[in-house]
N, C-alpha and C. Protein backbone atom coordinates (compact mmCIF):
# COMPACT_ATOMS: atom_id res chain seq x y z
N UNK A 1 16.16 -12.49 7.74
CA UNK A 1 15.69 -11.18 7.38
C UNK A 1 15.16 -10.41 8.59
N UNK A 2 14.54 -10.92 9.52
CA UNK A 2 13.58 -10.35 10.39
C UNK A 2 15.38 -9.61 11.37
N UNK A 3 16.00 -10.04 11.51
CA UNK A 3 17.14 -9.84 12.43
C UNK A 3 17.73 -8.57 11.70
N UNK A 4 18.06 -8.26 10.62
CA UNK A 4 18.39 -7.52 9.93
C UNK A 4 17.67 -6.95 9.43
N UNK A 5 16.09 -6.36 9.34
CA UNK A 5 15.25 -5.44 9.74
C UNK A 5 15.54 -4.55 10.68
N UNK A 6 15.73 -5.71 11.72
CA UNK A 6 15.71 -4.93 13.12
C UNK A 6 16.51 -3.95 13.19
N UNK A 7 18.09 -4.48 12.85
CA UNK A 7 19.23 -3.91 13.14
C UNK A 7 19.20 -2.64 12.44
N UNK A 8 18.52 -2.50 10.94
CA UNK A 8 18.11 -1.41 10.17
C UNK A 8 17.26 -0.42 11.13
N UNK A 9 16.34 -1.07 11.71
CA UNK A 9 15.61 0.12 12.36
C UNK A 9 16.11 1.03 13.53
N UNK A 10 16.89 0.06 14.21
CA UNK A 10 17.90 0.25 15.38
C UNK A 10 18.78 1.04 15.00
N UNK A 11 18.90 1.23 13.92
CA UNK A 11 20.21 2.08 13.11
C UNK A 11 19.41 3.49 12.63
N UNK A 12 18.19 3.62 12.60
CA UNK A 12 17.44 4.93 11.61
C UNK A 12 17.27 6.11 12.66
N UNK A 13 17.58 7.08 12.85
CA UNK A 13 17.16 7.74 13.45
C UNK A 13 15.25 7.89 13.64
N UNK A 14 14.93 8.76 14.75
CA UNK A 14 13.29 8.83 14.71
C UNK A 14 12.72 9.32 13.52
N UNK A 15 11.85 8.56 13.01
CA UNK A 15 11.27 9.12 11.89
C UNK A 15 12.31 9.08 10.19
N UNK A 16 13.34 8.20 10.77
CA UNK A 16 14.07 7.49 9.42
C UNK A 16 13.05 7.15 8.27
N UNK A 17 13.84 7.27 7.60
CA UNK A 17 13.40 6.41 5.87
C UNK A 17 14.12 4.82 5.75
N UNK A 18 13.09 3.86 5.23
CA UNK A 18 14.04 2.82 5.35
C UNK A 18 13.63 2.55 3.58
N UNK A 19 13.93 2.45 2.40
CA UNK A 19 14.16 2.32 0.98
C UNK A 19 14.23 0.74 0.84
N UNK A 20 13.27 0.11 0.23
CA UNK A 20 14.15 -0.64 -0.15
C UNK A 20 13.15 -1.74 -1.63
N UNK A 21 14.08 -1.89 -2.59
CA UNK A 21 13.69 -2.90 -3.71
C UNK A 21 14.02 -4.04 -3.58
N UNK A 22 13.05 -5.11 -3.66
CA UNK A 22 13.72 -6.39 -2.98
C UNK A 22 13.22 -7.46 -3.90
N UNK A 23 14.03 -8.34 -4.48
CA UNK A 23 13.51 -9.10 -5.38
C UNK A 23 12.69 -10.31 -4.20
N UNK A 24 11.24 -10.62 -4.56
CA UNK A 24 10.88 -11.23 -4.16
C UNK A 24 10.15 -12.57 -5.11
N UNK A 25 11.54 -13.51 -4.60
CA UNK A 25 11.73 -15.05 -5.54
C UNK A 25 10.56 -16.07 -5.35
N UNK A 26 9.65 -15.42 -4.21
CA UNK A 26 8.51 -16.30 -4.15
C UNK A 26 7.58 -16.21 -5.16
N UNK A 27 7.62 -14.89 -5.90
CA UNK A 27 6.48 -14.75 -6.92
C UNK A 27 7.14 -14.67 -8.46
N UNK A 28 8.36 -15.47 -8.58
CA UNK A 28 8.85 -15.53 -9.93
C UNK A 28 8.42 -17.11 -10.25
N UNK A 29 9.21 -17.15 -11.19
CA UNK A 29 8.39 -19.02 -11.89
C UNK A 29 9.38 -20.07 -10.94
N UNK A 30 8.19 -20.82 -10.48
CA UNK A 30 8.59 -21.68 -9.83
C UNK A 30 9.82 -22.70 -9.92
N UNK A 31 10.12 -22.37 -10.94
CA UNK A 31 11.21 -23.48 -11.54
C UNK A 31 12.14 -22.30 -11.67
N UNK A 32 12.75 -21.29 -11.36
CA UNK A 32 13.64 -20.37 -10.36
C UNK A 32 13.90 -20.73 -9.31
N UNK A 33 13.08 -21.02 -8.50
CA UNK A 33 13.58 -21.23 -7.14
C UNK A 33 13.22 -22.44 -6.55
N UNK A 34 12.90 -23.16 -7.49
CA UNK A 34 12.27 -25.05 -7.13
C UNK A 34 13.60 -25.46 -7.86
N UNK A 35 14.42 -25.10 -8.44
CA UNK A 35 15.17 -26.11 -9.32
C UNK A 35 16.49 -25.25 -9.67
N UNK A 36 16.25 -24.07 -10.46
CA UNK A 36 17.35 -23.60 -10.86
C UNK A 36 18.12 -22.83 -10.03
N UNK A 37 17.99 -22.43 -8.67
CA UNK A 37 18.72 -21.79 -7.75
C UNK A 37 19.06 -22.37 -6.88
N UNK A 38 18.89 -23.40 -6.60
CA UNK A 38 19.24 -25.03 -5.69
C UNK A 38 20.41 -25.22 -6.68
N UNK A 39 20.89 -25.50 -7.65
CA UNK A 39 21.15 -26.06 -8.75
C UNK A 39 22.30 -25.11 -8.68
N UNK A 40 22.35 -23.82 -9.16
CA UNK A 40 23.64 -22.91 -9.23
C UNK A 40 23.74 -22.30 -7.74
N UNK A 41 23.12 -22.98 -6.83
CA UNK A 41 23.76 -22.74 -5.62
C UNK A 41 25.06 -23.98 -5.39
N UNK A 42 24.70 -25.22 -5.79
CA UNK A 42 24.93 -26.34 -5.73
C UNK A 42 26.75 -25.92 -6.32
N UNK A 43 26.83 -25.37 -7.49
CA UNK A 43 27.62 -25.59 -8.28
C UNK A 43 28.02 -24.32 -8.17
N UNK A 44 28.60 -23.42 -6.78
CA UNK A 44 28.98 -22.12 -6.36
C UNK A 44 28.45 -21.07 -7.32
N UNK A 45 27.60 -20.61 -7.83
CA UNK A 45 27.21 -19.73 -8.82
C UNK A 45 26.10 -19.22 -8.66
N UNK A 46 26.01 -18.97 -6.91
CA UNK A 46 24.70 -18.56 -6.51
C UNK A 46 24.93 -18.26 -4.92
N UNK A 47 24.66 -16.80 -4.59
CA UNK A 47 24.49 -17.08 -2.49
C UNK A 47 23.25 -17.71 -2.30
N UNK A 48 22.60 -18.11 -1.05
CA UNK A 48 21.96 -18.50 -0.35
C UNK A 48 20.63 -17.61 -0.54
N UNK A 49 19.50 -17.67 -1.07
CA UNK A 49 18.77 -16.45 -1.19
C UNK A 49 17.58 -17.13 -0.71
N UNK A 50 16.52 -16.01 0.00
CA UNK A 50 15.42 -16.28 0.45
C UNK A 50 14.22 -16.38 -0.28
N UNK A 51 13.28 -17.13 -0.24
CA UNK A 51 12.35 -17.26 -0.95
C UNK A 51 10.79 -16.53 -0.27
N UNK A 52 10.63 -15.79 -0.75
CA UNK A 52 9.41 -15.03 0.28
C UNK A 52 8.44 -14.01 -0.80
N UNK A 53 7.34 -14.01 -1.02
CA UNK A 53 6.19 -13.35 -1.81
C UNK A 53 6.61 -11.67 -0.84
N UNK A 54 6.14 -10.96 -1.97
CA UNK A 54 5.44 -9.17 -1.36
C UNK A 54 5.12 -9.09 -0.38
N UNK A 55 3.94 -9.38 0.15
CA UNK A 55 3.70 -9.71 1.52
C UNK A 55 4.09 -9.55 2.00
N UNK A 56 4.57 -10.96 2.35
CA UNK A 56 5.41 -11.27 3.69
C UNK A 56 6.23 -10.83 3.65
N UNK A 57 7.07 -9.77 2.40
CA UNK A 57 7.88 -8.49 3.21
C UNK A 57 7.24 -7.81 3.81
N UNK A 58 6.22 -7.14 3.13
CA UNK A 58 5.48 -6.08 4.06
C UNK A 58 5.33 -6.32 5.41
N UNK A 59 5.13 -7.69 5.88
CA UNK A 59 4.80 -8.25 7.06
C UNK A 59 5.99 -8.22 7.74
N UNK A 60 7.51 -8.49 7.27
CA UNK A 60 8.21 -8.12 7.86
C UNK A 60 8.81 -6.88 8.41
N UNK A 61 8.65 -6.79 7.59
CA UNK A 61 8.98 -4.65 7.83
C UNK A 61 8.17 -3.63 8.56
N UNK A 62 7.07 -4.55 8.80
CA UNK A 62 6.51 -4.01 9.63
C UNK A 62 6.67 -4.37 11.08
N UNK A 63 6.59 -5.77 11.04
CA UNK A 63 7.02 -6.53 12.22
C UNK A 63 8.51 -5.89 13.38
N UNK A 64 9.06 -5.57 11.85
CA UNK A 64 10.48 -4.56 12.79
C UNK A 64 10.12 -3.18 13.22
N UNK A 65 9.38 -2.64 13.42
CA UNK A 65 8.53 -1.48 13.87
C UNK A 65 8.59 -0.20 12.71
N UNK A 66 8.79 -0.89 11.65
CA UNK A 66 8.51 0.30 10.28
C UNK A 66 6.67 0.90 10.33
N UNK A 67 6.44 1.51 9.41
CA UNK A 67 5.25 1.84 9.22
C UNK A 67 5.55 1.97 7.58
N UNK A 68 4.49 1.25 7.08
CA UNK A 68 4.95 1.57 5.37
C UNK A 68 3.67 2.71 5.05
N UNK A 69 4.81 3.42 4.21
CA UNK A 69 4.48 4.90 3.74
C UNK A 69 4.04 4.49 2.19
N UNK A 70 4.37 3.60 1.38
CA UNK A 70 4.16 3.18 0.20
C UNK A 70 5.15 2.15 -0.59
N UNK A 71 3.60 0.98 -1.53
CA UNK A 71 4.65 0.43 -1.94
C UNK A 71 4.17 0.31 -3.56
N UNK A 72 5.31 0.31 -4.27
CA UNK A 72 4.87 0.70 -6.01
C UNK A 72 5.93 -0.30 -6.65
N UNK A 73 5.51 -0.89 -8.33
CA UNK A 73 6.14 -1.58 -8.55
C UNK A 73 6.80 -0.76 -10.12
N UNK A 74 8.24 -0.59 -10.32
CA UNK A 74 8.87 0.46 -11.30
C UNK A 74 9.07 -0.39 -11.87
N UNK A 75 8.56 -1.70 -12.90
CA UNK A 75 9.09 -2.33 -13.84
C UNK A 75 9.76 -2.34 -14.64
N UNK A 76 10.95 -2.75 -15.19
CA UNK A 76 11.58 -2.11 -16.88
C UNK A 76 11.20 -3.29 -17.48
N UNK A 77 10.49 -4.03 -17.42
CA UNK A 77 9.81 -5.23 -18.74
C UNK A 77 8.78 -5.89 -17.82
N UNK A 78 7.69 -6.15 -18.51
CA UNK A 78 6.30 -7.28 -18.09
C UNK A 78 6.23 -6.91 -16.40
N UNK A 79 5.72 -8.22 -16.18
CA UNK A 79 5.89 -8.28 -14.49
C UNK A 79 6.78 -8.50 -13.39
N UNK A 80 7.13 -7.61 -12.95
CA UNK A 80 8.14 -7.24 -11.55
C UNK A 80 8.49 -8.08 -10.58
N UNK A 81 9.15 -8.86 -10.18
CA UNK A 81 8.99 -9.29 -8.84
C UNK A 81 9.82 -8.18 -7.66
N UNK A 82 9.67 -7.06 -7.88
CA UNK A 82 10.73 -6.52 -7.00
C UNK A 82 9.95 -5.26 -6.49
N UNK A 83 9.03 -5.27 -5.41
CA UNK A 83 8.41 -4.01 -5.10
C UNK A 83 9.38 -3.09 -4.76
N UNK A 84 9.32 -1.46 -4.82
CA UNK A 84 9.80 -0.48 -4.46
C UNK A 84 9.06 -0.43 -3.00
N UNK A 85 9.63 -0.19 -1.88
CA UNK A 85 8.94 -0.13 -0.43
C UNK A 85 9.35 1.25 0.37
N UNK A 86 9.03 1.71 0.57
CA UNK A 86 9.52 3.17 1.44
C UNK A 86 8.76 2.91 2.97
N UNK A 87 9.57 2.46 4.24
CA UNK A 87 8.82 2.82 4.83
C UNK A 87 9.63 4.01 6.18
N UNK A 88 9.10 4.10 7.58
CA UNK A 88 9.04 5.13 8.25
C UNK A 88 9.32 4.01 9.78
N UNK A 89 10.30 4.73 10.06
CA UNK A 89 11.04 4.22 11.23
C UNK A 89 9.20 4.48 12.55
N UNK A 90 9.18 3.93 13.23
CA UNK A 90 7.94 3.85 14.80
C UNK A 90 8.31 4.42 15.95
């Protein structure tokens, strides 16, 4: 991820918008990504996906020289794992 941040920012003009909703599999039920995505990865019915909390996006996206402008969560049922992130090219 951090590599492909970059390349995003490297790509925005000054003062770009970078958008982005990102399911983050670290804060869904553990037995998602302890068992059942190992599992239908196993048995081709799954890419390779990262496991990482809110956060430590934020931490990344910032790390690639974003500045976050805001982050909100647009749920369509219960609790979200997928923040809405807007941030601002550095």
């Amino acid at each position: 991820m951090p590599a492909t941040l970059r390349q995003i920012h490297a790509l925005l003009a000054t003062d770009g918008v970078f958008i982005s909703k990102t399911p983050c599999v670290g804060e869904m039920n553990p037995l998602i990504w302890m068992f059942l995505l190992p599992a239908m990865r196993a048995l081709g019915k799954a890419p390779h996906a990262s496991v990482f909390r809110a956060a430590e996006l934020e931490q990344q996206i910032k790390a690639a020289g974003f500045e976050i402008v805001a982050v909100e969560n647009h749920a369509t049922k219960g609790n979200d794992s997928r923040p809405y992130i807007v941030a601002r090219k550095r």
